[in-house]
PDB file of N, CA and C in Angstrom:
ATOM      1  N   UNK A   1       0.836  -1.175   0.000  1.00  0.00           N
ATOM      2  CA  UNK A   1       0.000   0.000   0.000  1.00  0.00           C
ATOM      3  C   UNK A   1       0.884   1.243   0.000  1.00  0.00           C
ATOM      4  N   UNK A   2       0.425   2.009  -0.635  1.00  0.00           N
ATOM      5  CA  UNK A   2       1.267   2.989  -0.848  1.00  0.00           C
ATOM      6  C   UNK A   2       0.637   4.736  -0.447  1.00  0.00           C
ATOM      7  N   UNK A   3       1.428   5.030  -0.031  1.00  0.00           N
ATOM      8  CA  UNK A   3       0.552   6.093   0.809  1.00  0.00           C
ATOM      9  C   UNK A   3       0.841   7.656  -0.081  1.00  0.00           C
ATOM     10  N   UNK A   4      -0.150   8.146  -0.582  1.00  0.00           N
ATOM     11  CA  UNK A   4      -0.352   9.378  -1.889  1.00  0.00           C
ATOM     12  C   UNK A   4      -1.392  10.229  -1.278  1.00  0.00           C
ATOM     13  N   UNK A   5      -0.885  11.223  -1.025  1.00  0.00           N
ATOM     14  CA  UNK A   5      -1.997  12.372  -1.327  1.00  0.00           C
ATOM     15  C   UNK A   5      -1.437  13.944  -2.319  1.00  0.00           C
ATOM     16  N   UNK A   6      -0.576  13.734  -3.019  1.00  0.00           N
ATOM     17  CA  UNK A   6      -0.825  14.308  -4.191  1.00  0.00           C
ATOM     18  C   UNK A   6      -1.289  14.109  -5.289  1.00  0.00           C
ATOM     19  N   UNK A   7      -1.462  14.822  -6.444  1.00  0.00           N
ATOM     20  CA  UNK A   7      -1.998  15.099  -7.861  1.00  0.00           C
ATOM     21  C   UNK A   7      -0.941  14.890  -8.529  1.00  0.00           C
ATOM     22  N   UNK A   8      -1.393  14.410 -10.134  1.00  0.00           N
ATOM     23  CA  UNK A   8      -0.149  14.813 -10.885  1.00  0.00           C
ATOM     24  C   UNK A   8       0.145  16.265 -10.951  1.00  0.00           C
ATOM     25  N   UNK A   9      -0.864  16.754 -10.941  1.00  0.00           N
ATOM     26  CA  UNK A   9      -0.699  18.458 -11.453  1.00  0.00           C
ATOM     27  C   UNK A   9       0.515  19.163  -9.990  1.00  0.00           C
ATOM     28  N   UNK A  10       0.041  18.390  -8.795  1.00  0.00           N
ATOM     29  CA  UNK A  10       0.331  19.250  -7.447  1.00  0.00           C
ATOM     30  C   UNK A  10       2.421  18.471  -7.641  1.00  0.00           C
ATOM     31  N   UNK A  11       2.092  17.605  -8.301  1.00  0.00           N
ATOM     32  CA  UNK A  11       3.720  17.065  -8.075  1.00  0.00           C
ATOM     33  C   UNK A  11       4.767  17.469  -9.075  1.00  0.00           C
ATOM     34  N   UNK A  12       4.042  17.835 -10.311  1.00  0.00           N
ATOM     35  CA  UNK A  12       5.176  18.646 -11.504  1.00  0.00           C
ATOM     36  C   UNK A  12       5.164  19.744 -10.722  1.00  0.00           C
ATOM     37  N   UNK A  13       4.003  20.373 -10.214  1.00  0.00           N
ATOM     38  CA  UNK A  13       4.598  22.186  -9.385  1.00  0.00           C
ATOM     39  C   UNK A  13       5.613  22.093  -8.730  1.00  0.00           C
ATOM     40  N   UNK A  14       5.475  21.071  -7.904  1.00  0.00           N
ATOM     41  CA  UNK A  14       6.810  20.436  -6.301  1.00  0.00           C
ATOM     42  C   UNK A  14       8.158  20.627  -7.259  1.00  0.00           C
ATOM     43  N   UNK A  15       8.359  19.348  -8.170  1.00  0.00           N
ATOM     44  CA  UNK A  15       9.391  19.165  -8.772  1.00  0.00           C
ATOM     45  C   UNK A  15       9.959  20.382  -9.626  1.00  0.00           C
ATOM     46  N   UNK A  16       8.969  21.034  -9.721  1.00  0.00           N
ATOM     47  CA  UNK A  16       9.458  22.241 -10.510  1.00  0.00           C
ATOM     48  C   UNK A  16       9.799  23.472  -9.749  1.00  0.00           C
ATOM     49  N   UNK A  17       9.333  23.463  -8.999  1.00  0.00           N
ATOM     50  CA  UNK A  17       9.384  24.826  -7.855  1.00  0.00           C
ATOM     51  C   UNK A  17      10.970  24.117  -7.407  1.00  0.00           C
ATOM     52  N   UNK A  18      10.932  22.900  -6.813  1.00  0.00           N
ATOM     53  CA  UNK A  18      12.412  22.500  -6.197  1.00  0.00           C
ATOM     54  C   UNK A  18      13.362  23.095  -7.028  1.00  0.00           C
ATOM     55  N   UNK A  19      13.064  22.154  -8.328  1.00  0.00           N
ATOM     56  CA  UNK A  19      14.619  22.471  -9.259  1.00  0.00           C
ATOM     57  C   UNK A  19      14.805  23.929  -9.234  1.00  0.00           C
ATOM     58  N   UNK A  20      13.988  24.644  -9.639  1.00  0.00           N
ATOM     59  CA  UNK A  20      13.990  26.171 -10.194  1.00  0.00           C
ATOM     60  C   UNK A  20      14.881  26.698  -8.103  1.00  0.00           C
ATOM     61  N   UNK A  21      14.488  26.066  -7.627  1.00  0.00           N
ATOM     62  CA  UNK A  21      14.741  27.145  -6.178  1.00  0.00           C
ATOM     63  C   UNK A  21      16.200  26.441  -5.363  1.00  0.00           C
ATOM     64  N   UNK A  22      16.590  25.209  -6.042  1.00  0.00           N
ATOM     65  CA  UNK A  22      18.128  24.390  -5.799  1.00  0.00           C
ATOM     66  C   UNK A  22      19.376  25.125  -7.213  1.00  0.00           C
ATOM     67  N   UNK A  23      18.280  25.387  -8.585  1.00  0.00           N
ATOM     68  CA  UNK A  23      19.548  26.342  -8.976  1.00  0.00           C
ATOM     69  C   UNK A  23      19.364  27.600  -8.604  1.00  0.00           C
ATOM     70  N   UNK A  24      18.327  28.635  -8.144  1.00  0.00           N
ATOM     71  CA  UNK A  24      18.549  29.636  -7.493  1.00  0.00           C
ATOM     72  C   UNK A  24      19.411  29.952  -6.202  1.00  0.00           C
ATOM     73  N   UNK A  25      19.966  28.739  -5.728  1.00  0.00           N
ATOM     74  CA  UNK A  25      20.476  28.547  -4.802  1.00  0.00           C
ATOM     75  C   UNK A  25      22.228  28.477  -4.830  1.00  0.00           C
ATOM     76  N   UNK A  26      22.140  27.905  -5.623  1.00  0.00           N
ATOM     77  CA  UNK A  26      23.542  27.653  -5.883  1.00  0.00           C
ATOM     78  C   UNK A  26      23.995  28.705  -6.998  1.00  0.00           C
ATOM     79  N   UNK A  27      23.049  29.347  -8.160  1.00  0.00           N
ATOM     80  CA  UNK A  27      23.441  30.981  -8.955  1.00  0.00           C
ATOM     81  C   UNK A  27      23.575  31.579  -8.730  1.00  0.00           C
ATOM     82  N   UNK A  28      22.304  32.214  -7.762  1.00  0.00           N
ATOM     83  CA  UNK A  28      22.356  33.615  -7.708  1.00  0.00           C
ATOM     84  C   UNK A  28      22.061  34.203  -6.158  1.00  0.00           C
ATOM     85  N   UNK A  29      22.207  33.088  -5.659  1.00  0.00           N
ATOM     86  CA  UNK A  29      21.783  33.917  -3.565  1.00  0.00           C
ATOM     87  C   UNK A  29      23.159  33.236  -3.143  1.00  0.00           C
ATOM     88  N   UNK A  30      23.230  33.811  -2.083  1.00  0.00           N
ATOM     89  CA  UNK A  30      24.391  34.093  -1.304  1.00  0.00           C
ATOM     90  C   UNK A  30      23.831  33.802   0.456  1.00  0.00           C
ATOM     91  N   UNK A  31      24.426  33.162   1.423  1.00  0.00           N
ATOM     92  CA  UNK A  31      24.147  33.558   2.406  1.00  0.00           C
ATOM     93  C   UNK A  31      23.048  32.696   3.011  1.00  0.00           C
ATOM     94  N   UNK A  32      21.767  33.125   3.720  1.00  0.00           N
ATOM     95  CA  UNK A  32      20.844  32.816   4.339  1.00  0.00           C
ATOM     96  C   UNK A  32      19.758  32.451   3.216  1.00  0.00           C
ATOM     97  N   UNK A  33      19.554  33.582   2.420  1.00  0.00           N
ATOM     98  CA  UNK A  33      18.928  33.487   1.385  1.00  0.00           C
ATOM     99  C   UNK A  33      19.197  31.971   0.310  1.00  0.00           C
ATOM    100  N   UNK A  34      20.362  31.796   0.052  1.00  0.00           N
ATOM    101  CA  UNK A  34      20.783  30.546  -0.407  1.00  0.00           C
ATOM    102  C   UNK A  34      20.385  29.347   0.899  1.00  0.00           C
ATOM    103  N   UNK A  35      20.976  28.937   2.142  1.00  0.00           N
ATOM    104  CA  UNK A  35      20.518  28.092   2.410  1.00  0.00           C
ATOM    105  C   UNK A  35      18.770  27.718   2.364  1.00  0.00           C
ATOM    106  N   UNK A  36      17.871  29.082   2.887  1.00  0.00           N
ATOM    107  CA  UNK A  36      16.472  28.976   2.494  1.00  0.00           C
ATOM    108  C   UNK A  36      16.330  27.949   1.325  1.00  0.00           C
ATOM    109  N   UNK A  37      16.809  28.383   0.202  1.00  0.00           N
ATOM    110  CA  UNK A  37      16.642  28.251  -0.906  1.00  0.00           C
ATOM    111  C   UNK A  37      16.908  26.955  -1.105  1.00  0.00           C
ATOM    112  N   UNK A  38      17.649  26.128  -0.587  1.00  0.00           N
ATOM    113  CA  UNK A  38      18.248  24.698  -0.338  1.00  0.00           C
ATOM    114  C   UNK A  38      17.165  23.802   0.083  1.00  0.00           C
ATOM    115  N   UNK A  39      17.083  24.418   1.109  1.00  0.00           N
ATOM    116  CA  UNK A  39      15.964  23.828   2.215  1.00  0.00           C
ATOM    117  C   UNK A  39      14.603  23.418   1.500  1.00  0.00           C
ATOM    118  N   UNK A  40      14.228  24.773   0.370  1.00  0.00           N
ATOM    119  CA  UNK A  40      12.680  24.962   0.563  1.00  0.00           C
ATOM    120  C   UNK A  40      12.491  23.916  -0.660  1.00  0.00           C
ATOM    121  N   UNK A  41      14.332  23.700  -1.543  1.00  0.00           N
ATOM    122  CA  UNK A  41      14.127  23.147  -3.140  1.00  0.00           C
ATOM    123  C   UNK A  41      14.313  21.594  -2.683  1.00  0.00           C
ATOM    124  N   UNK A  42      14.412  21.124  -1.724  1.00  0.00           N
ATOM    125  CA  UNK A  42      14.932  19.596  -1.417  1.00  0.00           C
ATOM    126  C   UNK A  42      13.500  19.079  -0.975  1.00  0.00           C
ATOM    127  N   UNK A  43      13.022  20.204  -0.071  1.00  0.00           N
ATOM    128  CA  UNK A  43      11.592  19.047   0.726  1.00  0.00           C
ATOM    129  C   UNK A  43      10.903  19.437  -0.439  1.00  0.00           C
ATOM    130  N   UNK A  44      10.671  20.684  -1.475  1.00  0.00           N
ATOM    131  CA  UNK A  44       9.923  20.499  -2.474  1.00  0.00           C
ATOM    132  C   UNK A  44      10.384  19.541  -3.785  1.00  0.00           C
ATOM    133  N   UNK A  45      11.200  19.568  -4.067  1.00  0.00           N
ATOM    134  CA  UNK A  45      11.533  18.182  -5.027  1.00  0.00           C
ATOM    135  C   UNK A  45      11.310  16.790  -4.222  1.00  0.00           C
ATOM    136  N   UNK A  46      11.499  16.527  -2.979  1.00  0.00           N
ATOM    137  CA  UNK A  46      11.400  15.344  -2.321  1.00  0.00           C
ATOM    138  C   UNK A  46       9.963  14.539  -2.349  1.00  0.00           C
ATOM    139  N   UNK A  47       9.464  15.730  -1.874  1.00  0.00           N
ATOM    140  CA  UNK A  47       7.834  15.253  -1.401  1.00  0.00           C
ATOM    141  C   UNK A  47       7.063  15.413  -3.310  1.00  0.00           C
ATOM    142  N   UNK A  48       7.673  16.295  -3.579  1.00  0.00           N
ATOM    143  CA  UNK A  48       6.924  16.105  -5.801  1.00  0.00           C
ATOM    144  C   UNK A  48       7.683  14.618  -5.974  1.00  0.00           C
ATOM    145  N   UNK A  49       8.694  14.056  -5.801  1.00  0.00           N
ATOM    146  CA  UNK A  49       8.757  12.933  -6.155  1.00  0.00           C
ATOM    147  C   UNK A  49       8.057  11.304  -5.546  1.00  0.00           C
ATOM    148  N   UNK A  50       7.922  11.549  -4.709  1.00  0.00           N
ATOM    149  CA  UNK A  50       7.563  10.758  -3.975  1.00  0.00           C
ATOM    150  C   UNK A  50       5.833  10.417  -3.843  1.00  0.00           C
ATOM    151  N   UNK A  51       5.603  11.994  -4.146  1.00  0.00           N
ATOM    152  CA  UNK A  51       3.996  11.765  -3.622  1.00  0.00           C
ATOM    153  C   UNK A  51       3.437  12.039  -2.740  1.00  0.00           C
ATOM    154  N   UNK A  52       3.849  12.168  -1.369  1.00  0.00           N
ATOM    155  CA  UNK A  52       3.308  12.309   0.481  1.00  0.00           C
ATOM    156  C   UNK A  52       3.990  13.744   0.432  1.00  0.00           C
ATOM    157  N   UNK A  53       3.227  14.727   1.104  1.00  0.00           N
ATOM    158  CA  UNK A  53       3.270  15.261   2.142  1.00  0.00           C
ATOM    159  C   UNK A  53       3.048  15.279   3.375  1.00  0.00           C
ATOM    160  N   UNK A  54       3.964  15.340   4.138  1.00  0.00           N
ATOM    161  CA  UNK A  54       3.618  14.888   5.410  1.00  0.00           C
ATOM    162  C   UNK A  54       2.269  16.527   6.349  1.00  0.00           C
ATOM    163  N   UNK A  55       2.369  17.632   5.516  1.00  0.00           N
ATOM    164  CA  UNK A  55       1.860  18.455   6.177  1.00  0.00           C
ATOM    165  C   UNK A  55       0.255  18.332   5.431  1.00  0.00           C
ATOM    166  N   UNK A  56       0.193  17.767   4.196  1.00  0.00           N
ATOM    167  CA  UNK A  56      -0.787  17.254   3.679  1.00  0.00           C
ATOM    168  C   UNK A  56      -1.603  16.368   4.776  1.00  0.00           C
ATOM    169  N   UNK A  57      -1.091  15.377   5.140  1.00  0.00           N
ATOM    170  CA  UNK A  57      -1.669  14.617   6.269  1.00  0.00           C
ATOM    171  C   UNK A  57      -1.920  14.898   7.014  1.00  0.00           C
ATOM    172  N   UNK A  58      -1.074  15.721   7.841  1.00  0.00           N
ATOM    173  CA  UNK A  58      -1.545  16.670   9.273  1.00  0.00           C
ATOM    174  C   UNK A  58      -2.531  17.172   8.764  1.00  0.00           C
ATOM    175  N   UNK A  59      -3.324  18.092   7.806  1.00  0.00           N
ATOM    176  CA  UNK A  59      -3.988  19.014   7.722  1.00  0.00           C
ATOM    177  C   UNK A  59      -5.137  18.102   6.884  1.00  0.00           C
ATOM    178  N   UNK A  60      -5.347  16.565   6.665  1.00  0.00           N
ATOM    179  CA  UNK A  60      -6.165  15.848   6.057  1.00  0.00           C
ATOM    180  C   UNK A  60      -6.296  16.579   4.435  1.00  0.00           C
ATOM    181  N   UNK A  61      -5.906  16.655   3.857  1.00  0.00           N
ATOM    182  CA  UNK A  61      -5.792  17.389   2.413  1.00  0.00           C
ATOM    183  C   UNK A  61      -5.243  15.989   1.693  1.00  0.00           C
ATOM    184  N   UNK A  62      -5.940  15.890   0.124  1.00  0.00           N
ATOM    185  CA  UNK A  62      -5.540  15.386  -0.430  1.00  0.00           C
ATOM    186  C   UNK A  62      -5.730  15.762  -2.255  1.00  0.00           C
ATOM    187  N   UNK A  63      -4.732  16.347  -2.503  1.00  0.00           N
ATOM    188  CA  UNK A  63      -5.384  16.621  -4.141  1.00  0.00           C
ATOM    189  C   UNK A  63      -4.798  15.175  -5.144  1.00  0.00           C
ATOM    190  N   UNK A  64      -4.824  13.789  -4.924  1.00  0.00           N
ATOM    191  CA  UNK A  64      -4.983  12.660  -5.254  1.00  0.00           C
ATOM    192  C   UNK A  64      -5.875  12.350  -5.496  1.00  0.00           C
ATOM    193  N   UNK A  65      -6.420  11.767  -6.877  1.00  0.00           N
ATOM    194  CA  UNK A  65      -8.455  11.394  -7.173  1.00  0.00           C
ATOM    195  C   UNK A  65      -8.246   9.919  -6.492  1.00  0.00           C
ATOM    196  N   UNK A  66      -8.776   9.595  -5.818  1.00  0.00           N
ATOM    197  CA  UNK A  66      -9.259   8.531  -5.363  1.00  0.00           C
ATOM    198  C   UNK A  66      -9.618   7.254  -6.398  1.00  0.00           C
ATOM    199  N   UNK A  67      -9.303   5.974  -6.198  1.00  0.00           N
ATOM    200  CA  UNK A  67      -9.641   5.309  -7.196  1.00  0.00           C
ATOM    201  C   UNK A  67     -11.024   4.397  -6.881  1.00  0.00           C
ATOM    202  N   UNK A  68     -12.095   4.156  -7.599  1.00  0.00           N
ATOM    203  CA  UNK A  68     -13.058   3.165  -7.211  1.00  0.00           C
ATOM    204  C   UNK A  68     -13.393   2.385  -7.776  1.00  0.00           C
TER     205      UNK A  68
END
């Protein structure tokens, strides 16, 4: 069993927001601003690949269609 509560649509944003904010990170910020930028592009590429959010769950949200 596999545990999903994203969308396809909600997981290309993840994966895309990550990449775009891991090379903003390493181009063009410096500092605090760069680690942010590390941080925010890893759990967002992580959780777009994978599928789970874990804050998804806390907050019962699921943009995954259900199968029947």
């Amino acid at each position: 069993m596999t545990l999903r509560n994203e969308g396809s649509l909600d997981r290309i944003i993840r994966i895309s927001i990550g990449i775009l904010a891991l090379i903003g990170g390493f181009v063009f910020l410096s500092g605090v601003a760069q680690t942010v930028a590390y941080v925010v592009g890893v759990i967002a590429l992580v959780t777009g690949i994978i599928g789970f959010c874990g804050l998804y769950a806390i907050l019962g949200i699921s943009t995954c269609r259900t199968k029947r």
